[in-house]
N, C-alpha and C. Protein backbone atom coordinates (compact mmCIF):
# COMPACT_ATOMS: atom_id res chain seq x y z
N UNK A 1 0.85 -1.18 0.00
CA UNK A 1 0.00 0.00 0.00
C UNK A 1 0.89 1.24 0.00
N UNK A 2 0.51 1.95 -1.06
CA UNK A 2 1.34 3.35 -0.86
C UNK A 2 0.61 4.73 -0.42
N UNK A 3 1.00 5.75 0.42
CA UNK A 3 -0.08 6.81 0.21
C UNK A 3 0.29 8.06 -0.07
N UNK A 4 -0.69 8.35 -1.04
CA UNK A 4 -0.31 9.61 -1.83
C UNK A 4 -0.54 11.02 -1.30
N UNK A 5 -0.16 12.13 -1.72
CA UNK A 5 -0.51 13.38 -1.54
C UNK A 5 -0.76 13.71 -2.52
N UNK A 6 -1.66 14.48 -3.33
CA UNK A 6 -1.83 15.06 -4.21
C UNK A 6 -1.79 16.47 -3.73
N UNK A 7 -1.73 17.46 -4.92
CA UNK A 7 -1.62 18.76 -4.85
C UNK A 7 -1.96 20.17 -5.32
N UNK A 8 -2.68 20.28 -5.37
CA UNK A 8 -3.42 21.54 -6.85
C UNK A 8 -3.15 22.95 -6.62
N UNK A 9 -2.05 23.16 -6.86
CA UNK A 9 -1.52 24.53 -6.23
C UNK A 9 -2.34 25.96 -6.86
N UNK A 10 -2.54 27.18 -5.71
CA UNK A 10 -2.82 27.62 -6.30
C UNK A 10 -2.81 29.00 -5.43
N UNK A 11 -2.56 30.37 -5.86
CA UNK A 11 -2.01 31.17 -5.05
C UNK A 11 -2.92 31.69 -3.81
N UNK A 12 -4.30 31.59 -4.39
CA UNK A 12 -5.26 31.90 -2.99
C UNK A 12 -5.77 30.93 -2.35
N UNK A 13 -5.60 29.53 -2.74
CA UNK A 13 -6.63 28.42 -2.54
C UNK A 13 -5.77 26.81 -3.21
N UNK A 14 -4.88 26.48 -2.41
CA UNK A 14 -4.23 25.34 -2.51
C UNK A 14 -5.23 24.54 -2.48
N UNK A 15 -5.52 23.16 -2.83
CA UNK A 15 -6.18 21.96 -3.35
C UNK A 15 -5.08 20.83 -2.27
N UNK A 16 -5.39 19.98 -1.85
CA UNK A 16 -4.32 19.05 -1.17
C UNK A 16 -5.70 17.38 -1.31
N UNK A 17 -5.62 16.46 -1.33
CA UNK A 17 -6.04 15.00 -1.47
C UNK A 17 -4.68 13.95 -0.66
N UNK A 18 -5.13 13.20 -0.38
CA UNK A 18 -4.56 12.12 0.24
C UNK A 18 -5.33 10.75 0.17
N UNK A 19 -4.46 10.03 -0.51
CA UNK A 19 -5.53 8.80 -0.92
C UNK A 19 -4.45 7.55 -0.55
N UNK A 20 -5.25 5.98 -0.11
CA UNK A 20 -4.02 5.51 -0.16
C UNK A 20 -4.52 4.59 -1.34
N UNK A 21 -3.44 3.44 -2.14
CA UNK A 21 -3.39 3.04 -3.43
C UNK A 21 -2.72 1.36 -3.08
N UNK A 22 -3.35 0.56 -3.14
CA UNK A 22 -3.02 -0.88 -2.76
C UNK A 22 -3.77 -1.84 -4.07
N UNK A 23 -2.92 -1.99 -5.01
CA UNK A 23 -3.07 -3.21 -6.12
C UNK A 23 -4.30 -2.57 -6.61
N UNK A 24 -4.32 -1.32 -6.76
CA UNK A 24 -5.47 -0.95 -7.98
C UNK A 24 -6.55 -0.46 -6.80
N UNK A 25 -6.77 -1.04 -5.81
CA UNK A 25 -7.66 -0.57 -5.17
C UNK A 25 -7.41 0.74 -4.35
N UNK A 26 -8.27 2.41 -4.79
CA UNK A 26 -8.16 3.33 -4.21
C UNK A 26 -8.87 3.66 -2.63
N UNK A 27 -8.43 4.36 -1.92
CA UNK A 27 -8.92 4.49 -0.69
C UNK A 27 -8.86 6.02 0.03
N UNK A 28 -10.10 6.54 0.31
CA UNK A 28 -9.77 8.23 0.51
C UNK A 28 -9.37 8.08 2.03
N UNK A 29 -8.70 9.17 2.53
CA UNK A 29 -7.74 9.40 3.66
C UNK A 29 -8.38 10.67 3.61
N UNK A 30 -7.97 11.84 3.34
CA UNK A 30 -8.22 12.95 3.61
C UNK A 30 -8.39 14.32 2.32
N UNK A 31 -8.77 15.24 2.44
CA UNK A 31 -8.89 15.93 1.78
C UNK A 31 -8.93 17.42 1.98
N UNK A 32 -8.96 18.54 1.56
CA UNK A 32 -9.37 20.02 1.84
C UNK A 32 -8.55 21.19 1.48
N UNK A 33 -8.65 22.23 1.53
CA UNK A 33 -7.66 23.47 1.20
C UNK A 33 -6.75 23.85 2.05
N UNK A 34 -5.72 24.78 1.43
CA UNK A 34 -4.92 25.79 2.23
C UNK A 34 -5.62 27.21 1.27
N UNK A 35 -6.23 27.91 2.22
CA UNK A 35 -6.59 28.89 2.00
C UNK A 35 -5.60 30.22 2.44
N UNK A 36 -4.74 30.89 1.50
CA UNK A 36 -4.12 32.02 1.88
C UNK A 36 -5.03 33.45 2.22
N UNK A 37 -4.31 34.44 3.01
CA UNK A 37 -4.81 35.57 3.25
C UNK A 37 -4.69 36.33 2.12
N UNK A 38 -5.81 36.70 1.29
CA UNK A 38 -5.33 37.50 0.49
C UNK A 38 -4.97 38.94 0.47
N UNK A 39 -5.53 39.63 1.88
CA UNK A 39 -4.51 41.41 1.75
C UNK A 39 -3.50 41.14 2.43
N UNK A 40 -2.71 39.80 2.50
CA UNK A 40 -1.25 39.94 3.30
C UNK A 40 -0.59 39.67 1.53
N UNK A 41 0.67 40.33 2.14
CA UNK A 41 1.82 40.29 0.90
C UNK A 41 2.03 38.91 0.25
N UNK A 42 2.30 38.56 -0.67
CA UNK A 42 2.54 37.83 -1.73
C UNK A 42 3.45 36.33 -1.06
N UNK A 43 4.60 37.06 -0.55
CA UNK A 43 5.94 36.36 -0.25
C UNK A 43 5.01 35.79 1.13
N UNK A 44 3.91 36.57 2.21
CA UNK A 44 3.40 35.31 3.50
C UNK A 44 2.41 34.73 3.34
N UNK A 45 1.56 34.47 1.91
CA UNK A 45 1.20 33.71 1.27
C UNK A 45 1.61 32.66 1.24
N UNK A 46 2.89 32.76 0.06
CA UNK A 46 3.62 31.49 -0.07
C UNK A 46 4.27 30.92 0.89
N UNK A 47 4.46 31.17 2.35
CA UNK A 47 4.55 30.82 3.26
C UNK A 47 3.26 29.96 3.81
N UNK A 48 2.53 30.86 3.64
CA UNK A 48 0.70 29.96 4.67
C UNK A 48 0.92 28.54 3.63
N UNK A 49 1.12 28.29 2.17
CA UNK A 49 1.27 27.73 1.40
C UNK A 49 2.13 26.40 1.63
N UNK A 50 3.08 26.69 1.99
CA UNK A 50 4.42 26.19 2.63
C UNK A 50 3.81 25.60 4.25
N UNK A 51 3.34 26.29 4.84
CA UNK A 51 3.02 25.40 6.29
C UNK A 51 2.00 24.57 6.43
N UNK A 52 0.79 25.01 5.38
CA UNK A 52 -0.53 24.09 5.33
C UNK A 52 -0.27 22.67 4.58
N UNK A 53 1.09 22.61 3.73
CA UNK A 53 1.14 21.61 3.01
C UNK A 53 1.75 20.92 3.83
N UNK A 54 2.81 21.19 4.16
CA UNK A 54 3.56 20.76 5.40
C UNK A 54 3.05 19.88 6.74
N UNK A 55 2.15 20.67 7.29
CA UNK A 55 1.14 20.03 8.29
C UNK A 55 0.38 18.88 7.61
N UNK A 56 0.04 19.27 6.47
CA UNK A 56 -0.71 17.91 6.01
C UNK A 56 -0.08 16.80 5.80
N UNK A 57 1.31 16.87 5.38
CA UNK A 57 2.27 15.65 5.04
C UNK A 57 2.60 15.02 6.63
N UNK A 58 2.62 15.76 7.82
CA UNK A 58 3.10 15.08 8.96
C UNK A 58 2.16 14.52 9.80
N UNK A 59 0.69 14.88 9.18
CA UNK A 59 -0.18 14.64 10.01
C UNK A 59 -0.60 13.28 9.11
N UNK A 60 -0.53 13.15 7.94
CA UNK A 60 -0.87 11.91 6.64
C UNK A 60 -0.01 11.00 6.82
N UNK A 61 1.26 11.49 6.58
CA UNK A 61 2.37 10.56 6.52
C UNK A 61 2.14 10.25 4.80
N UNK A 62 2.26 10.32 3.85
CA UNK A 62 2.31 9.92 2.58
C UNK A 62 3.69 9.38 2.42
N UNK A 63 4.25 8.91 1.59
CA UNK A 63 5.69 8.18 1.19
C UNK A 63 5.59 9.06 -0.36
N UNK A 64 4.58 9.65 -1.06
CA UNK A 64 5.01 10.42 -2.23
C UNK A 64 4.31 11.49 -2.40
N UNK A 65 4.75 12.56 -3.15
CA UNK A 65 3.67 13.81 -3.62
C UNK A 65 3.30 13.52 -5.00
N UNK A 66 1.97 13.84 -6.01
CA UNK A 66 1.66 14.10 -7.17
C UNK A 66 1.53 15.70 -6.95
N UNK A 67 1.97 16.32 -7.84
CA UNK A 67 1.67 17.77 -8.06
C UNK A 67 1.51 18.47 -8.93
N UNK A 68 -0.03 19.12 -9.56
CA UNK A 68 -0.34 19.15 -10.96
C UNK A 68 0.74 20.71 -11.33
N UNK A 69 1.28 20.35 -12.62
CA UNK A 69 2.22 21.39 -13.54
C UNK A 69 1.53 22.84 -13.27
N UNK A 70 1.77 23.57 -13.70
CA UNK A 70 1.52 24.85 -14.27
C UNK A 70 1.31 24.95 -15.72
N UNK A 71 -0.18 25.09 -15.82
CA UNK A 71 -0.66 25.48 -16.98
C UNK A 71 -0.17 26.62 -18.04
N UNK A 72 0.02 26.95 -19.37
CA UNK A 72 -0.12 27.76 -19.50
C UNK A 72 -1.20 29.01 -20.10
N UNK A 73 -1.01 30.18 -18.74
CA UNK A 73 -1.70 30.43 -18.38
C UNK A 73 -2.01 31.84 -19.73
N UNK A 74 -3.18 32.37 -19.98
CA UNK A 74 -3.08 33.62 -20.60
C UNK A 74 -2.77 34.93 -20.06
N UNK A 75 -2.59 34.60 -18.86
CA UNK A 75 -2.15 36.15 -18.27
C UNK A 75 -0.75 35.42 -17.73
N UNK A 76 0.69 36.09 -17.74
CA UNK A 76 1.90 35.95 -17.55
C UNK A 76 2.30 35.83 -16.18
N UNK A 77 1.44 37.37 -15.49
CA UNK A 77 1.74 36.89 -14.15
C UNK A 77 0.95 36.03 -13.52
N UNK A 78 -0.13 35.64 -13.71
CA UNK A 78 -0.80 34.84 -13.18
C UNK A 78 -0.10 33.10 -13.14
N UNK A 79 0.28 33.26 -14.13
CA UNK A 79 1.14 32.02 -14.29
C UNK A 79 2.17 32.25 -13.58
N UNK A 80 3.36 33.11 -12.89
CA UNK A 80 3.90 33.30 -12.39
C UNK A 80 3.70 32.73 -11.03
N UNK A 81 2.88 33.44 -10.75
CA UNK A 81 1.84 33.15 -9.20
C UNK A 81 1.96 31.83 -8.88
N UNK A 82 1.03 31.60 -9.89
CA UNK A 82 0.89 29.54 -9.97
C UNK A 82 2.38 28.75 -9.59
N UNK A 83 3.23 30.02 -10.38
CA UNK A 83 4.30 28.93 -9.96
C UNK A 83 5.02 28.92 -9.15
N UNK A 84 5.23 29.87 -8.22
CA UNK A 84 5.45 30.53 -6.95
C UNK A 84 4.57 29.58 -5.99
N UNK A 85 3.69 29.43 -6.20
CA UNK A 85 2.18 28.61 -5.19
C UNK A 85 2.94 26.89 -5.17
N UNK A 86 2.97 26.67 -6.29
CA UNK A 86 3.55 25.25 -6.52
C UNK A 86 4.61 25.01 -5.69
N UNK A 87 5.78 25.99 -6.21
CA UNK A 87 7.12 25.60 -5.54
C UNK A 87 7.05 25.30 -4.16
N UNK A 88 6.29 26.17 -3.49
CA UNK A 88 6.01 26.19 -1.78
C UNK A 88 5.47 25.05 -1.59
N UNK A 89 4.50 24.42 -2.45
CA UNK A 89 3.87 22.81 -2.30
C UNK A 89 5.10 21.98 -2.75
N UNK A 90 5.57 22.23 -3.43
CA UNK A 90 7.02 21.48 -3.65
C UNK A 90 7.86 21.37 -2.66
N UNK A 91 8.15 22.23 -2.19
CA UNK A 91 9.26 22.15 -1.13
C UNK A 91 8.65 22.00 0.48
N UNK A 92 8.00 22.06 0.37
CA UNK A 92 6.92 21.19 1.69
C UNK A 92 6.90 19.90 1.65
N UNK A 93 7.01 19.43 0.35
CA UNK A 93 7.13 17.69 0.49
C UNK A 93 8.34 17.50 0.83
N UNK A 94 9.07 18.00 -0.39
CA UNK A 94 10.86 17.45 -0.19
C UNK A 94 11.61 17.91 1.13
N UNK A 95 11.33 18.69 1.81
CA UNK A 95 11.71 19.14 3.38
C UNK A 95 10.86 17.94 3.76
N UNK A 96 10.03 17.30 3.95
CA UNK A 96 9.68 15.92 4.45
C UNK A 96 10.19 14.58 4.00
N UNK A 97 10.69 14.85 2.76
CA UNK A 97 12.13 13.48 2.63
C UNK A 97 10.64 12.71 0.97
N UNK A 98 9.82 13.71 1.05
CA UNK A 98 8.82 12.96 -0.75
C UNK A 98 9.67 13.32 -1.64
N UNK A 99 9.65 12.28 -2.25
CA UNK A 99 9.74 12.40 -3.77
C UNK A 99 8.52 12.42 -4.81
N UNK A 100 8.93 14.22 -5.57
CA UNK A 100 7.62 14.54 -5.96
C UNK A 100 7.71 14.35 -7.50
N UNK A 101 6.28 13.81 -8.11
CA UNK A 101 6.00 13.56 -9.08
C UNK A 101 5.19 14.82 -9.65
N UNK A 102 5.30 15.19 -11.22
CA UNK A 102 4.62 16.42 -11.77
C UNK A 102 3.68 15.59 -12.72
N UNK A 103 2.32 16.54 -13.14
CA UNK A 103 1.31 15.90 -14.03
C UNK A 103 0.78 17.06 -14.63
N UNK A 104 0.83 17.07 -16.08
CA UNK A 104 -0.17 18.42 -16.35
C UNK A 104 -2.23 17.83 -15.98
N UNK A 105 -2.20 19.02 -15.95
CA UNK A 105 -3.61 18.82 -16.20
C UNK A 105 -4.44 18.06 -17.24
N UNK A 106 -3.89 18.20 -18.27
CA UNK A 106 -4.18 17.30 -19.02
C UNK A 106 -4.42 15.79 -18.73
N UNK A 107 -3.36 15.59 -18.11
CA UNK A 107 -2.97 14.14 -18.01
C UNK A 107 -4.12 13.40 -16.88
N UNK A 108 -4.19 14.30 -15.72
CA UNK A 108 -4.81 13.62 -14.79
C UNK A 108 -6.50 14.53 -14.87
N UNK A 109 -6.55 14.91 -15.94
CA UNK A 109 -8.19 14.92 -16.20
C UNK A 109 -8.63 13.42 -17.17
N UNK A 110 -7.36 13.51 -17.89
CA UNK A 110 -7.33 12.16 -19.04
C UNK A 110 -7.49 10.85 -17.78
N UNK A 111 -6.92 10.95 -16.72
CA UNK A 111 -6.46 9.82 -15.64
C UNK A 111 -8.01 9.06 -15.17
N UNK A 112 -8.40 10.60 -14.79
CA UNK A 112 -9.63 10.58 -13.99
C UNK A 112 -11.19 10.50 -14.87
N UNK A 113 -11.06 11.11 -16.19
CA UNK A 113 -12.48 11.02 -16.39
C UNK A 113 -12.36 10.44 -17.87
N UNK A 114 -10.92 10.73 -18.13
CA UNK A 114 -10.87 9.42 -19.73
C UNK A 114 -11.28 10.82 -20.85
N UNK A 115 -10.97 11.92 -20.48
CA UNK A 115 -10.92 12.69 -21.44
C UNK A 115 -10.32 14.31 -20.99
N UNK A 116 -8.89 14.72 -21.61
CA UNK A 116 -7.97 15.69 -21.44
C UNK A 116 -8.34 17.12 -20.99
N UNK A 117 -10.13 17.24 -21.51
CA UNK A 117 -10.69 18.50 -21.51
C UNK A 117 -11.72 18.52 -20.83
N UNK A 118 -12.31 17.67 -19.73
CA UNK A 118 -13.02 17.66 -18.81
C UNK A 118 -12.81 18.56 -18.62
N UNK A 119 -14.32 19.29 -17.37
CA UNK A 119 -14.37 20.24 -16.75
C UNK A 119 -14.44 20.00 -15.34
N UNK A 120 -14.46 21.27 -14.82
CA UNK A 120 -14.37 20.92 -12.80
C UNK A 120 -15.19 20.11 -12.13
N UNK A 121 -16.57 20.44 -12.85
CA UNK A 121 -17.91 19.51 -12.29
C UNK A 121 -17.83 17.96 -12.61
N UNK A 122 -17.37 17.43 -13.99
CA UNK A 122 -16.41 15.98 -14.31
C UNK A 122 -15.68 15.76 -13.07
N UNK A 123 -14.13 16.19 -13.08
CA UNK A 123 -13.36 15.96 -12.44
C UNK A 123 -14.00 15.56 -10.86
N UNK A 124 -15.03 16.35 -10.62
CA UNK A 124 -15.19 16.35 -8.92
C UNK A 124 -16.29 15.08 -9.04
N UNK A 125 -16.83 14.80 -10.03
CA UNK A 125 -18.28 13.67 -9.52
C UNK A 125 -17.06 12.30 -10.07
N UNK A 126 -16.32 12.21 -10.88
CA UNK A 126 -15.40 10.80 -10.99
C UNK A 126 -14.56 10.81 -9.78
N UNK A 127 -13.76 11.77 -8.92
CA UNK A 127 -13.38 11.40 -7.98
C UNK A 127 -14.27 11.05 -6.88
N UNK A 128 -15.74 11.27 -6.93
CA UNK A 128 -16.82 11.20 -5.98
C UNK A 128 -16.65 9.55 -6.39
N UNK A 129 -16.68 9.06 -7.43
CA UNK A 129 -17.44 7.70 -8.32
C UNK A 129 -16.00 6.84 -7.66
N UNK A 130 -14.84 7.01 -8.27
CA UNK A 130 -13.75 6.42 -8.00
C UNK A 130 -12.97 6.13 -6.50
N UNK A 131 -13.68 6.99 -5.58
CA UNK A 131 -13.55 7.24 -4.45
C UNK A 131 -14.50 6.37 -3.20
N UNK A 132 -15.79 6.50 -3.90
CA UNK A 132 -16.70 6.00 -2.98
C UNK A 132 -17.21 6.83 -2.10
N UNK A 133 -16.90 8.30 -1.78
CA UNK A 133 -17.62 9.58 -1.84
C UNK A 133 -19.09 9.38 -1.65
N UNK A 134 -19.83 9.87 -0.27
CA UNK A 134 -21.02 9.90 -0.02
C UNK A 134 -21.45 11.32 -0.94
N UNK A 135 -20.54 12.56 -0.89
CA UNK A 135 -20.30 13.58 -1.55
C UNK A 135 -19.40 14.24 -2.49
N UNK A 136 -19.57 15.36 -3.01
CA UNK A 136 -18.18 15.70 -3.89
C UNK A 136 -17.11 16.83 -3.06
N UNK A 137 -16.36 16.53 -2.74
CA UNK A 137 -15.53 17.50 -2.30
C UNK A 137 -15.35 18.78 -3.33
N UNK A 138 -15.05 19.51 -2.59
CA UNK A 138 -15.14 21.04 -3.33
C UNK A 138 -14.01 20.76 -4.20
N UNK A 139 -14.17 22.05 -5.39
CA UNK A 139 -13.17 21.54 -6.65
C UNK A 139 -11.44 21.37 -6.71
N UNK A 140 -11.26 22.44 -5.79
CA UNK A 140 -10.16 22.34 -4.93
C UNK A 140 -9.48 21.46 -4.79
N UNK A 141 -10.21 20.50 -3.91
CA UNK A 141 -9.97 19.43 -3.27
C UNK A 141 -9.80 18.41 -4.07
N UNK A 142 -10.92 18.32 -5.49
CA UNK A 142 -11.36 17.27 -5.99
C UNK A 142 -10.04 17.01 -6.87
N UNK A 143 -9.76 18.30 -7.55
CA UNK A 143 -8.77 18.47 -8.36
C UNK A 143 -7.34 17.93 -7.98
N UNK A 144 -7.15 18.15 -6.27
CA UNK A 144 -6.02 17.76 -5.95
C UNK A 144 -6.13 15.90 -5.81
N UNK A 145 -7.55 15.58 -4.93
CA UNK A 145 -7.47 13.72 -5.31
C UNK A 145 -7.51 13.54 -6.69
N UNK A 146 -7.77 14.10 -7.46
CA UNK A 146 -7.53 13.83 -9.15
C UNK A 146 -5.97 13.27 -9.36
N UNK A 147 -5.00 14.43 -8.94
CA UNK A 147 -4.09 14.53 -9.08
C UNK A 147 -3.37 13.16 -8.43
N UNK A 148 -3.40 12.65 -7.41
CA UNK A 148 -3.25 11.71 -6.50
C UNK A 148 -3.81 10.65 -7.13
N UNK A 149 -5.08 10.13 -7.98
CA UNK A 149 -5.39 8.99 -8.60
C UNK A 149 -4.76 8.81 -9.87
N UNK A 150 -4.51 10.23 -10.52
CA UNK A 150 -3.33 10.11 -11.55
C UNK A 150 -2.52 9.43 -11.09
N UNK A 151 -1.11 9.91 -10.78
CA UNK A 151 -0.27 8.90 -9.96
C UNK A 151 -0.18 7.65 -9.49
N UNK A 152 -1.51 7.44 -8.66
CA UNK A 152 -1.94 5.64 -8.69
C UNK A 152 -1.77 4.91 -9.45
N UNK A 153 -2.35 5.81 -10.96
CA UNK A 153 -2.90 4.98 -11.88
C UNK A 153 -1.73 4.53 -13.01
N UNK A 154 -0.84 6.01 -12.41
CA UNK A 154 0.64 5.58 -13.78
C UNK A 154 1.55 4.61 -12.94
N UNK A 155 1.10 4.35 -11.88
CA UNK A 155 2.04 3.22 -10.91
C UNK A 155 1.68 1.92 -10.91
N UNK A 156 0.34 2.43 -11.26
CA UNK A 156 -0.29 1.08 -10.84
C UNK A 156 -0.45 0.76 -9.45
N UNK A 157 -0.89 1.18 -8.45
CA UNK A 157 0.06 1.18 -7.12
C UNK A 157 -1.84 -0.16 -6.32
């Protein structure tokens, strides 16, 4: 059994999933946001970013991270942001000793609903379906166990 972290970075509203993955069979653990302050500065953002991911890895215990790419985005800095948001989810794992795996979006919408261009409301009712989900976790969330069943699924785990 392995257990994952997934990750859906994002500068106001991190995405985090935790699933564990034993011979094909998925299993939900946990789920929910890191919500940043948005009238605090940029740089203690990516900090709140950095400690919420953090707490979640010591309180989970996962053995790996999935962490969806950075899109590209049509506004420059916005993509910037994204990737600023990421790195802090990045280095929250690897300061915990994960070895992190990257996925575009593409890939783990393809993972999860069997087609590259799904939308949020897809993504969140197949992780409801694949999960066993009495409910759908917010998109956030859903997006980040997306990310985490990706991974499963290229492992096979």
């Amino acid at each position: 059994m392995e257990r994952i972290i997934g990750v859906d970075p994002g500068s106001r509203i991190t995405g985090y999933g935790v699933i564990d993955a034993d011979r094909g069979q998925l299993h939900f653990v946990a789920c929910g946001v890191v919500k940043t302050t948005t009238n605090y500065p940029f740089s203690y953002r990516l900090n709140e970013i950095f400690e919420g991911i953090n707490e979640v890895v010591q309180v989970h215990r996962p053995v790996v991270a999935a962490v969806e790419d950075v899109f590209l985005a049509t506004n420059p800095r916005s993509a910037l942001k994204l990737g600023h948001a990421r790195g802090a989810a990045v280095v929250a794992a690897t300061q915990n000793g994960l070895t992190v795996f990257d996925y575009s979006p593409r890939a783990v919408k393809q993972a999860v609903v069997g087609y590259g261009q799904a939308d949020k409301k897809q993504v969140q009712h197949m992780v409801r379906v694949l999960l066993g989900l009495s409910g759908a976790p917010s998109a956030d969330a859903a997006d980040a166990l997306a990310v985490a069943i990706c991974h499963a699924n290229q492992f096979s785990l």
